[in-house]
C-alpha atoms as a PDB file:
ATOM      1  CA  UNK A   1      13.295  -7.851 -47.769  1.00  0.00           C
ATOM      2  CA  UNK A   2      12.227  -9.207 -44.706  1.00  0.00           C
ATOM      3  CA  UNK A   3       9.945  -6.672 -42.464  1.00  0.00           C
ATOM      4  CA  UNK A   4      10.707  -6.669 -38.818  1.00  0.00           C
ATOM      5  CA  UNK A   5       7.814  -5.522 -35.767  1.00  0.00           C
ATOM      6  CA  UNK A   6       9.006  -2.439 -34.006  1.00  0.00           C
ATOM      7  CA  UNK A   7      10.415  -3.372 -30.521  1.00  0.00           C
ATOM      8  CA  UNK A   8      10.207  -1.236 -27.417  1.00  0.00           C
ATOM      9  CA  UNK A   9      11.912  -1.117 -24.061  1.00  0.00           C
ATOM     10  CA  UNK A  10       9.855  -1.087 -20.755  1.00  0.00           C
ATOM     11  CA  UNK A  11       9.201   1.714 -19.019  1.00  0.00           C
ATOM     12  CA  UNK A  12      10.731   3.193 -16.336  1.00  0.00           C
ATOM     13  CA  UNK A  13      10.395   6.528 -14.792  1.00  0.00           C
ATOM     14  CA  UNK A  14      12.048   8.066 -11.330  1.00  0.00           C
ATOM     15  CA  UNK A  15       9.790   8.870  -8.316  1.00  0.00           C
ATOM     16  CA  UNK A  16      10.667  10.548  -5.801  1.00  0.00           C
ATOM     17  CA  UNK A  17       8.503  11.320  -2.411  1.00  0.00           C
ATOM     18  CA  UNK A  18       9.117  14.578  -0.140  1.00  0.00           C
ATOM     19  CA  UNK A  19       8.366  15.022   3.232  1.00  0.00           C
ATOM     20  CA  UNK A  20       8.089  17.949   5.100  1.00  0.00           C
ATOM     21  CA  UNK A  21       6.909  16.786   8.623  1.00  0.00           C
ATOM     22  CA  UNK A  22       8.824  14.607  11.221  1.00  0.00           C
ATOM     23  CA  UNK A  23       6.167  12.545  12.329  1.00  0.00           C
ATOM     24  CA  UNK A  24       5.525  11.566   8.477  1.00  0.00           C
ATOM     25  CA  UNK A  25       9.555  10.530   8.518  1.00  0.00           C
ATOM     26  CA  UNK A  26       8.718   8.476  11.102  1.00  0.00           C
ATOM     27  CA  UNK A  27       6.173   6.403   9.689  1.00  0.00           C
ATOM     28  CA  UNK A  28       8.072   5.848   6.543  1.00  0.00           C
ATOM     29  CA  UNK A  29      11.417   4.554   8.828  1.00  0.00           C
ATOM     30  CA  UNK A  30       9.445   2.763  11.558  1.00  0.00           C
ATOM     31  CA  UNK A  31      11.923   1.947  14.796  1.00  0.00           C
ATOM     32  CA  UNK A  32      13.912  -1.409  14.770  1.00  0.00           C
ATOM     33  CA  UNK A  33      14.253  -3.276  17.914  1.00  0.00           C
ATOM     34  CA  UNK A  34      17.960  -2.135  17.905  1.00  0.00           C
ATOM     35  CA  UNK A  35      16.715   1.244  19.618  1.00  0.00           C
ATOM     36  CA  UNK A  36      16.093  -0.844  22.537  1.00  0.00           C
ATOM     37  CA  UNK A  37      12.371   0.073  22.595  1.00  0.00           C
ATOM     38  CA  UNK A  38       8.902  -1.814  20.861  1.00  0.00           C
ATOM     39  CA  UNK A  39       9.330  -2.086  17.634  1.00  0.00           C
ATOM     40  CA  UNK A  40       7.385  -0.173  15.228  1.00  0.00           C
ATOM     41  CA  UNK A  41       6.557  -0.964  11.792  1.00  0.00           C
ATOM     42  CA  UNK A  42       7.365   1.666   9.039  1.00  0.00           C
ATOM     43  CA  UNK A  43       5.698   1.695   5.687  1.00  0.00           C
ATOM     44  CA  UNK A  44       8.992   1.093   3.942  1.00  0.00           C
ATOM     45  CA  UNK A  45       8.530  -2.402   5.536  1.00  0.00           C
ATOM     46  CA  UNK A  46       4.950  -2.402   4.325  1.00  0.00           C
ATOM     47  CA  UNK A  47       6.087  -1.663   1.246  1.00  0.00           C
ATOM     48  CA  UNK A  48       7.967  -5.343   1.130  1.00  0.00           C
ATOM     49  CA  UNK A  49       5.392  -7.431   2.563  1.00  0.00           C
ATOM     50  CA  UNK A  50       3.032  -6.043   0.192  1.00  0.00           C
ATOM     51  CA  UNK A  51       5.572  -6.813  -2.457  1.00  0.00           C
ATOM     52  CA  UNK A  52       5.649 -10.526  -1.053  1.00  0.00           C
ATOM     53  CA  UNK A  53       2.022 -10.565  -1.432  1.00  0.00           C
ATOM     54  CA  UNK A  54       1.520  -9.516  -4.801  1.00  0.00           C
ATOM     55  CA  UNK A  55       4.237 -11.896  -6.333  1.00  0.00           C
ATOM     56  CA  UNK A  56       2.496 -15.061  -4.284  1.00  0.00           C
ATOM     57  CA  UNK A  57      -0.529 -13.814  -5.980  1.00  0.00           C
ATOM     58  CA  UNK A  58       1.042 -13.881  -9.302  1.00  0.00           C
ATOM     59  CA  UNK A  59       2.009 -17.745  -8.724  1.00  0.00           C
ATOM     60  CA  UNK A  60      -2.014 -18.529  -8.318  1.00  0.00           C
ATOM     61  CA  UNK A  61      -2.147 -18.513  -4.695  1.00  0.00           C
ATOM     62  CA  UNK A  62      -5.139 -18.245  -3.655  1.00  0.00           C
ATOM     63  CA  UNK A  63      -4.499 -17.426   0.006  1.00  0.00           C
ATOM     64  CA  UNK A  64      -2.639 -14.320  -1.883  1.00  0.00           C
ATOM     65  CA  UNK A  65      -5.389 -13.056  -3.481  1.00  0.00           C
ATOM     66  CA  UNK A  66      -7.107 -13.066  -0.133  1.00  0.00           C
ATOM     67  CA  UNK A  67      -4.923 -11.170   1.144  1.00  0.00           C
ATOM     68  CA  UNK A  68      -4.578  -8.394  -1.382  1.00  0.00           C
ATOM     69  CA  UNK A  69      -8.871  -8.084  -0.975  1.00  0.00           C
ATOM     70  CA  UNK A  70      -8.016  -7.418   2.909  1.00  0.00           C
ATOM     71  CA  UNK A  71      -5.636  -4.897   1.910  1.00  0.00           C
ATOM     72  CA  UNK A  72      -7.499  -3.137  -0.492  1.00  0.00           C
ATOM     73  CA  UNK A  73     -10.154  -2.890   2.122  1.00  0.00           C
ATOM     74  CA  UNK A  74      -7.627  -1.653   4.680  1.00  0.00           C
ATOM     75  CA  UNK A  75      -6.482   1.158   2.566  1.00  0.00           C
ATOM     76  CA  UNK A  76     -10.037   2.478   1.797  1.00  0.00           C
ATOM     77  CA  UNK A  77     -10.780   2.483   5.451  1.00  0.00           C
ATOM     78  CA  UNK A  78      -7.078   4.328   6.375  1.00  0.00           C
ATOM     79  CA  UNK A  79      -7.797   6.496   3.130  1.00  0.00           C
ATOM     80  CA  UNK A  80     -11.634   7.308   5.242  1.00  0.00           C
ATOM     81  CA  UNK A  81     -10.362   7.963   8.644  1.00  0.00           C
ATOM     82  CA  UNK A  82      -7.303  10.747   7.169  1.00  0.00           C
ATOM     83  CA  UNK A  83     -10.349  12.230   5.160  1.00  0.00           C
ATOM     84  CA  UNK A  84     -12.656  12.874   8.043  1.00  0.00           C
ATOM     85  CA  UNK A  85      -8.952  14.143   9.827  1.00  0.00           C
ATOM     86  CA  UNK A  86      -8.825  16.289   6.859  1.00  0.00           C
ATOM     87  CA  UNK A  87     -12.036  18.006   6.842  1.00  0.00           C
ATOM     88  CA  UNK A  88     -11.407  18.494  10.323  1.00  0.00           C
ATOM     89  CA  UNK A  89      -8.365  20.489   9.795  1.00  0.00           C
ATOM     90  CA  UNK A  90      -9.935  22.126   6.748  1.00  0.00           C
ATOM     91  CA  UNK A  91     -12.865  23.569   8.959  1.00  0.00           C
ATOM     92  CA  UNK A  92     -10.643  25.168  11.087  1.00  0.00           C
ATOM     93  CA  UNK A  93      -8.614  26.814   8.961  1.00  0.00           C
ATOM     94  CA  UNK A  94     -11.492  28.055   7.432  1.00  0.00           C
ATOM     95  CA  UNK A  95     -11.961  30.250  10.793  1.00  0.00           C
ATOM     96  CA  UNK A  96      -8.456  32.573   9.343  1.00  0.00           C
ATOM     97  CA  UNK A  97     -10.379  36.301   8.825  1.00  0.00           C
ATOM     98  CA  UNK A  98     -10.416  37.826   5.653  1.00  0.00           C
ATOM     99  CA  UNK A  99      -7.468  40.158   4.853  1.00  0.00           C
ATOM    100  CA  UNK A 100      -5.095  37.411   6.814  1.00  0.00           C
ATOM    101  CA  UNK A 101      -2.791  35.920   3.958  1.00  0.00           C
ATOM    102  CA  UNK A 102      -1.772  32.988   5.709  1.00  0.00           C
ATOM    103  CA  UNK A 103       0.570  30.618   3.248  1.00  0.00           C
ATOM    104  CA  UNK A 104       0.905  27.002   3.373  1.00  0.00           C
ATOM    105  CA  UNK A 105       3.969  25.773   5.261  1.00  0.00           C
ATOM    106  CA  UNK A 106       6.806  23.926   3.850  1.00  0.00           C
ATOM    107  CA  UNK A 107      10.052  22.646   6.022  1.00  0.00           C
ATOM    108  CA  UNK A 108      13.554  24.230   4.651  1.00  0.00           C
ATOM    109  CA  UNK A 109      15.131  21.127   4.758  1.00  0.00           C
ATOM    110  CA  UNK A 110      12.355  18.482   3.875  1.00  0.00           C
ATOM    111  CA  UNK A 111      13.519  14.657   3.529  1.00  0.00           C
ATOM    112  CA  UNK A 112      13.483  13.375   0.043  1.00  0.00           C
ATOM    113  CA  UNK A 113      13.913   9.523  -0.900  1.00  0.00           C
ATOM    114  CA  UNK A 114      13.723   7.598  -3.840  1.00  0.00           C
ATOM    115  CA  UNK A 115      10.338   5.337  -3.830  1.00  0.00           C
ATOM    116  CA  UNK A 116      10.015   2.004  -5.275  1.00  0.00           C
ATOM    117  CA  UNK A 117       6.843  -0.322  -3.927  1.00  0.00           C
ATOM    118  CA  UNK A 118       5.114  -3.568  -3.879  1.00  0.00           C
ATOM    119  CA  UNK A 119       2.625  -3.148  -6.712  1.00  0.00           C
ATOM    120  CA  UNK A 120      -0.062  -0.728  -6.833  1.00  0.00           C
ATOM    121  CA  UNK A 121      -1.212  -1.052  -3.106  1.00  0.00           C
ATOM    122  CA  UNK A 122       2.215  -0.133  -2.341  1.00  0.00           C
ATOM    123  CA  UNK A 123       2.024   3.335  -4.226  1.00  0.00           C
ATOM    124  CA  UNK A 124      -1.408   3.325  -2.830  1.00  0.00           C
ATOM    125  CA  UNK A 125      -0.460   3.079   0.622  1.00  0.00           C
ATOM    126  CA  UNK A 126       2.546   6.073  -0.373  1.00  0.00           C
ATOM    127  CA  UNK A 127       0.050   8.537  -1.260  1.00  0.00           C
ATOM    128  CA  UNK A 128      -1.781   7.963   2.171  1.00  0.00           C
ATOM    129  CA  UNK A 129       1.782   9.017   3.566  1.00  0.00           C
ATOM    130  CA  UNK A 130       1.953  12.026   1.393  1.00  0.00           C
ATOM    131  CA  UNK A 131      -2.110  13.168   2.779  1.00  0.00           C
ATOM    132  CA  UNK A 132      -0.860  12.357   6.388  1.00  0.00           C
ATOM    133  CA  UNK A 133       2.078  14.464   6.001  1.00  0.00           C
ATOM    134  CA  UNK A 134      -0.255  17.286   4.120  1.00  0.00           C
ATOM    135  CA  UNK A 135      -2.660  17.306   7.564  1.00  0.00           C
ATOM    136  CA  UNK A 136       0.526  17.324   9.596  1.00  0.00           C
ATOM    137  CA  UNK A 137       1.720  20.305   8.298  1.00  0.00           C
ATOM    138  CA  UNK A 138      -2.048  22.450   8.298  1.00  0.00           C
ATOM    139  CA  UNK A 139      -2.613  20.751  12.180  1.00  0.00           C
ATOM    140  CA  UNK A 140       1.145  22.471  13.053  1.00  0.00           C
ATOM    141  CA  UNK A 141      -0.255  25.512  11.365  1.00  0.00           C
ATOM    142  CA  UNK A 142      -3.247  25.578  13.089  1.00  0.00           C
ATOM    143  CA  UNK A 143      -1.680  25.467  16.045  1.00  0.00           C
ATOM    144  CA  UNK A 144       0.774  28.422  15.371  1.00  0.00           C
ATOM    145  CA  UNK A 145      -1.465  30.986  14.692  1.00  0.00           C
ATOM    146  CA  UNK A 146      -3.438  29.797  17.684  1.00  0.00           C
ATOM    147  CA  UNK A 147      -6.524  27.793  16.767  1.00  0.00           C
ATOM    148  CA  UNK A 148      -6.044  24.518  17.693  1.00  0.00           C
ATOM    149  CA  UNK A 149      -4.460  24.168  21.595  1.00  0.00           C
ATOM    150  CA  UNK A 150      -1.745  21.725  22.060  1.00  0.00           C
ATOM    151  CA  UNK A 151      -4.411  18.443  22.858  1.00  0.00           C
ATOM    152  CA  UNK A 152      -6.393  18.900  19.984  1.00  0.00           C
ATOM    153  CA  UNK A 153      -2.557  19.290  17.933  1.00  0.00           C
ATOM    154  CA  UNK A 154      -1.807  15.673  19.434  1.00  0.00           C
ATOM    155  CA  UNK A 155      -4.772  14.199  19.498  1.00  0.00           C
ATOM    156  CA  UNK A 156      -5.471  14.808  15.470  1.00  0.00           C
ATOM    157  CA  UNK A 157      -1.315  14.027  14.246  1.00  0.00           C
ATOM    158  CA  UNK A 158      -0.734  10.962  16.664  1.00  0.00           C
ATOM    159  CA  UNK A 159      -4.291   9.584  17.479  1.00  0.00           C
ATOM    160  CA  UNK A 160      -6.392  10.149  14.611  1.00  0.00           C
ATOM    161  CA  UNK A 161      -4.261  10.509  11.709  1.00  0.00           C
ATOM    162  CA  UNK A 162      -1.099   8.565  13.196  1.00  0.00           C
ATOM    163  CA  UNK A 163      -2.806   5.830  14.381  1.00  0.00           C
ATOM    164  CA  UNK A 164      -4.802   4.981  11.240  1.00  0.00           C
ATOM    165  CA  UNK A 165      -1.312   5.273   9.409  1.00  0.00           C
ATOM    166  CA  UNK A 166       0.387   2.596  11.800  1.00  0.00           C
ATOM    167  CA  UNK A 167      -2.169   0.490  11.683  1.00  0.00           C
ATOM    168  CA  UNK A 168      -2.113   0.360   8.060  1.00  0.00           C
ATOM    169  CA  UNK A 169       1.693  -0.260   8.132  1.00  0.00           C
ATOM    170  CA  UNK A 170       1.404  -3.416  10.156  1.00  0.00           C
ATOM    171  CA  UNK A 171      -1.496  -5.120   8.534  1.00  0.00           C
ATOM    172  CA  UNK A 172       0.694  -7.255   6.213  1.00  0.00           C
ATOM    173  CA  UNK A 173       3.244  -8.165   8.659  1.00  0.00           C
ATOM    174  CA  UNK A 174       1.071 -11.372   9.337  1.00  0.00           C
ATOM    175  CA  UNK A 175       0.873 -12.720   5.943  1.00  0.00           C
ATOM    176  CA  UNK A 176       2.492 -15.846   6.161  1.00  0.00           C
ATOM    177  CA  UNK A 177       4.224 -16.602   2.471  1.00  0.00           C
ATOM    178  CA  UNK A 178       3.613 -18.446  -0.239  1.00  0.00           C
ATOM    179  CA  UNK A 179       0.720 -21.270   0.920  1.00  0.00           C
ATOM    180  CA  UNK A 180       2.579 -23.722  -1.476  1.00  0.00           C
ATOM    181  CA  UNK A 181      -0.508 -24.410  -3.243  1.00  0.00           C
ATOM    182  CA  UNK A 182      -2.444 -22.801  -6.344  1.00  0.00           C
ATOM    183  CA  UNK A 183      -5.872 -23.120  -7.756  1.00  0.00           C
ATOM    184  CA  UNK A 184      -4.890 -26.386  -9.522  1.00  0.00           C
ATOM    185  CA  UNK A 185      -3.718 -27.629  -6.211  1.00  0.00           C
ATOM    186  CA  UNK A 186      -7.070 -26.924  -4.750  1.00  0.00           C
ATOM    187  CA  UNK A 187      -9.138 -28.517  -7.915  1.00  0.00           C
ATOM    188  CA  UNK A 188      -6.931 -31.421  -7.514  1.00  0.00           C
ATOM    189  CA  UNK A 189      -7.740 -31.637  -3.732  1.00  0.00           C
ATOM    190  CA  UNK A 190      -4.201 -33.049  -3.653  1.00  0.00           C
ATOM    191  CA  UNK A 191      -2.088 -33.230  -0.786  1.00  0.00           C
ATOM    192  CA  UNK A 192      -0.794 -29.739  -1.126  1.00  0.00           C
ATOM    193  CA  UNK A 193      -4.444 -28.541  -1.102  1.00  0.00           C
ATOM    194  CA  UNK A 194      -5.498 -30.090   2.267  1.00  0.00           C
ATOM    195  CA  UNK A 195      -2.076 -29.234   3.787  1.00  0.00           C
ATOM    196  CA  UNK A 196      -3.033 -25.548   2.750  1.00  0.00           C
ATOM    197  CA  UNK A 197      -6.322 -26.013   4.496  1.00  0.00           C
ATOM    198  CA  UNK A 198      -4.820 -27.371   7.321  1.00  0.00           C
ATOM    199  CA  UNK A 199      -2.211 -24.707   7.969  1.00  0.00           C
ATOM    200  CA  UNK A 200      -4.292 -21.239   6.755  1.00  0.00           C
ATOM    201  CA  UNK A 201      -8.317 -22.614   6.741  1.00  0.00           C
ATOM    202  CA  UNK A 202     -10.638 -22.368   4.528  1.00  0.00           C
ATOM    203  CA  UNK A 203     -11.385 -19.544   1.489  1.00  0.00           C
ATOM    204  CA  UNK A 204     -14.701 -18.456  -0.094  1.00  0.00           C
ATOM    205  CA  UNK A 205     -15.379 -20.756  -3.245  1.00  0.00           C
ATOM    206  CA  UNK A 206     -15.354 -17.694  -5.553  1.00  0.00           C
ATOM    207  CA  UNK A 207     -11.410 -16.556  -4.444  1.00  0.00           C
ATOM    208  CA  UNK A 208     -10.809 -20.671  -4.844  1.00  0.00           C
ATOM    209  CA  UNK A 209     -12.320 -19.803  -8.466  1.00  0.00           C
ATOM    210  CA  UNK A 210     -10.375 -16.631  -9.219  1.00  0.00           C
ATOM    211  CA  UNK A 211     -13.461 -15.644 -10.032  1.00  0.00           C
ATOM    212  CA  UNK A 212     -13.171 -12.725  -7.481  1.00  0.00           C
ATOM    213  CA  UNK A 213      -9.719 -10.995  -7.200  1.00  0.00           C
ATOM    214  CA  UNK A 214      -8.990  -7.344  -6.524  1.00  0.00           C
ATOM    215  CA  UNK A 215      -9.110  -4.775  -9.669  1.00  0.00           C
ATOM    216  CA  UNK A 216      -4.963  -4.824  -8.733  1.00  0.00           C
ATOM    217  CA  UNK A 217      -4.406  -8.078  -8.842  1.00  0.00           C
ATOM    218  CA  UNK A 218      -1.552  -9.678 -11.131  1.00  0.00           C
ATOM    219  CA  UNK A 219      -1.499 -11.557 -13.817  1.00  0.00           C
ATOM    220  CA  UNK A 220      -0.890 -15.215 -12.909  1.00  0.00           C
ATOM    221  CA  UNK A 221       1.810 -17.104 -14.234  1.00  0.00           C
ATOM    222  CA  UNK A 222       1.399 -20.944 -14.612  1.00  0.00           C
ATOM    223  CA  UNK A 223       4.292 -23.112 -15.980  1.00  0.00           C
ATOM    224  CA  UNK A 224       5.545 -20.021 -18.389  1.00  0.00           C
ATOM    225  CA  UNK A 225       1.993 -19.009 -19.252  1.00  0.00           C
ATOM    226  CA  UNK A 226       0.187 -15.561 -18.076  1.00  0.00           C
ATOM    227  CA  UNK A 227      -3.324 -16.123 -17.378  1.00  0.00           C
ATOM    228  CA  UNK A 228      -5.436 -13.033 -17.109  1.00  0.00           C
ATOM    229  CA  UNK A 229      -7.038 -11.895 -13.830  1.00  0.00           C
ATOM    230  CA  UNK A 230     -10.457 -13.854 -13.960  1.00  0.00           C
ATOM    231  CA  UNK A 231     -13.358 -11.473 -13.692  1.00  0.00           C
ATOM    232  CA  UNK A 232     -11.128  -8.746 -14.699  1.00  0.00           C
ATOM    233  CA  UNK A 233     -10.902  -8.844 -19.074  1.00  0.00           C
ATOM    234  CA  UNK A 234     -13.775 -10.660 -20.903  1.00  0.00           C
ATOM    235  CA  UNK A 235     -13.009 -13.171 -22.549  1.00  0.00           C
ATOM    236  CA  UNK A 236     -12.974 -11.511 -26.061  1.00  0.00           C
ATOM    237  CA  UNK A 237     -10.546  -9.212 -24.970  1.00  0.00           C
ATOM    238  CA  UNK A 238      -7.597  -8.885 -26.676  1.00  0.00           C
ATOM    239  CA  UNK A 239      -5.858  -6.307 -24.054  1.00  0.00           C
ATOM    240  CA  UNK A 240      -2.593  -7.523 -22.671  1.00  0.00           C
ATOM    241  CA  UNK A 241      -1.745  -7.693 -19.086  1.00  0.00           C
ATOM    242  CA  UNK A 242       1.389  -6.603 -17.739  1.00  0.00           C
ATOM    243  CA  UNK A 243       3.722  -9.372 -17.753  1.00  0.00           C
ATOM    244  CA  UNK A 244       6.542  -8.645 -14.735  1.00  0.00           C
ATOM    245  CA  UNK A 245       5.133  -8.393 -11.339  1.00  0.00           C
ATOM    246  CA  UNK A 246       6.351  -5.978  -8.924  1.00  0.00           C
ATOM    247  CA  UNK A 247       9.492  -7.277  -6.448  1.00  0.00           C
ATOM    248  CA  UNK A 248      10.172  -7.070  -3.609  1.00  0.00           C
ATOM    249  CA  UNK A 249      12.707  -4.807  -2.671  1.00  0.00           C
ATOM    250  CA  UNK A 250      14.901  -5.142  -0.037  1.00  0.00           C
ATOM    251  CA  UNK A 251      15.188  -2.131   3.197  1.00  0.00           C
ATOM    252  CA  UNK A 252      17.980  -0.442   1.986  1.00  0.00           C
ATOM    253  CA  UNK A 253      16.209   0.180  -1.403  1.00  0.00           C
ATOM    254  CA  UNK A 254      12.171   0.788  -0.731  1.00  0.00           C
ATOM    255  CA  UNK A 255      10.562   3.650  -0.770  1.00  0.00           C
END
């Protein structure tokens, strides 16, 4: 009789993000240009641009790839300037006398959602949310039991913290699509190459290569095939990469 391999499903698992600060809900909605006022990007619409990035760069884009090197860099500096927030807030707090049991606070009614993201910088860029909203609540209890005076409240939740958050959630906005050309394209030097060029500029040889893509990257998918991240697995590696890449996910259903 016939042996057959064992099959399993993928894996799926339900996340769910809680917020207990209103400036945090905020960020995660954004404001649509329906409220009449300047629009302001949300990180539920970061979450699909980033989406938008990482499938290009499964479909060898090289322009994608680019991209997903700025973002990475974007997030370590956001992930820097809530740190230095952080030890900020920390260092005050620090001032509360012995004997003074001061608890954390937590809202009674704190907004819960359902997250799904863009790949890994997506989930990256949700944990930011989750420290900003963790500073949010010790600068509001700072302020209650009276050491930090109503400028230094603002000035660490909406210029420090804040800004570094919305500036975050609109660095993807400009990414333009899909180039319409891949790494054979640009080996070729066919027309879809130089109309690349043309339209976004020019890339470093080694992100032409693939030789230099971020640790995140996807697996590229050529004509059916997945191609492992250059510079990522050696080449005796018999590891498999993960074979769906992330969607996008439309308003209504990011997180």
């Amino acid at each position: 009789m016939a042996s057959t391999e064992p099959r399993v499903g993928q894996l799926r698992s339900k996340i769910e993000m809680t917020l207990h600060t209103y400036p945090s809900v905020l960020l995660w909605h954004g404001r649509g240009v329906e409220s009449g006022k300047t629009q302001i990007i949300g990180l539920k619409q970061y979450l699909l641009w980033c989406g938008r990035i990482h499938i290009a760069a499964g479909k060898d884009d090289p322009y994608a790839d680019d991209w997903l090197l700025r973002l990475e860099q974007k997030l370590d500096e956001t992930k820097q300037a809530l740190d230095q927030v952080r030890q900020r807030v920390d260092n005050i707090l620090e001032a509360i006398p012995e004997g003074l049991d001061v608890s954390r606070n937590m809202s009674q009614q704190p907004y819960v959602t359902p997250v799904f993201t863009g790949g890994q910088f997506g989930w990256k860029a949700v944990m930011l949310l989750m420290d900003y909203d963790g500073i949010v609540r010790d600068v509001l209890l700072a302020h209650h039991i009276g050491l930090l005076g109503n400028n230094q409240r603002q000035q660490m939740i909406r210029v420090q913290g804040g800004h570094a958050m919305r500036s975050l959630c609109n660095f993807p906005v400009k990414f333009p699509g899909f180039s319409g050309a891949t790494r054979d394209d640009f080996a070729a030097n066919n027309a879809k190459a130089r109309a690349a060029r043309e339209k976004f500029g020019e890339l470093p040889q080694d992100i032409l290569e693939g030789t230099r893509r971020s640790e995140f990257a996807p697996a590229i998918h050529r004509d059916g095939e997945q191609i492992e991240p250059m510079g990522l697995l050696g080449d005796d590696s018999d590891e498999e990469a993960e074979a769906t890449p992330a969607q996008p996910q439309s308003d209504e259903s990011s997180r």
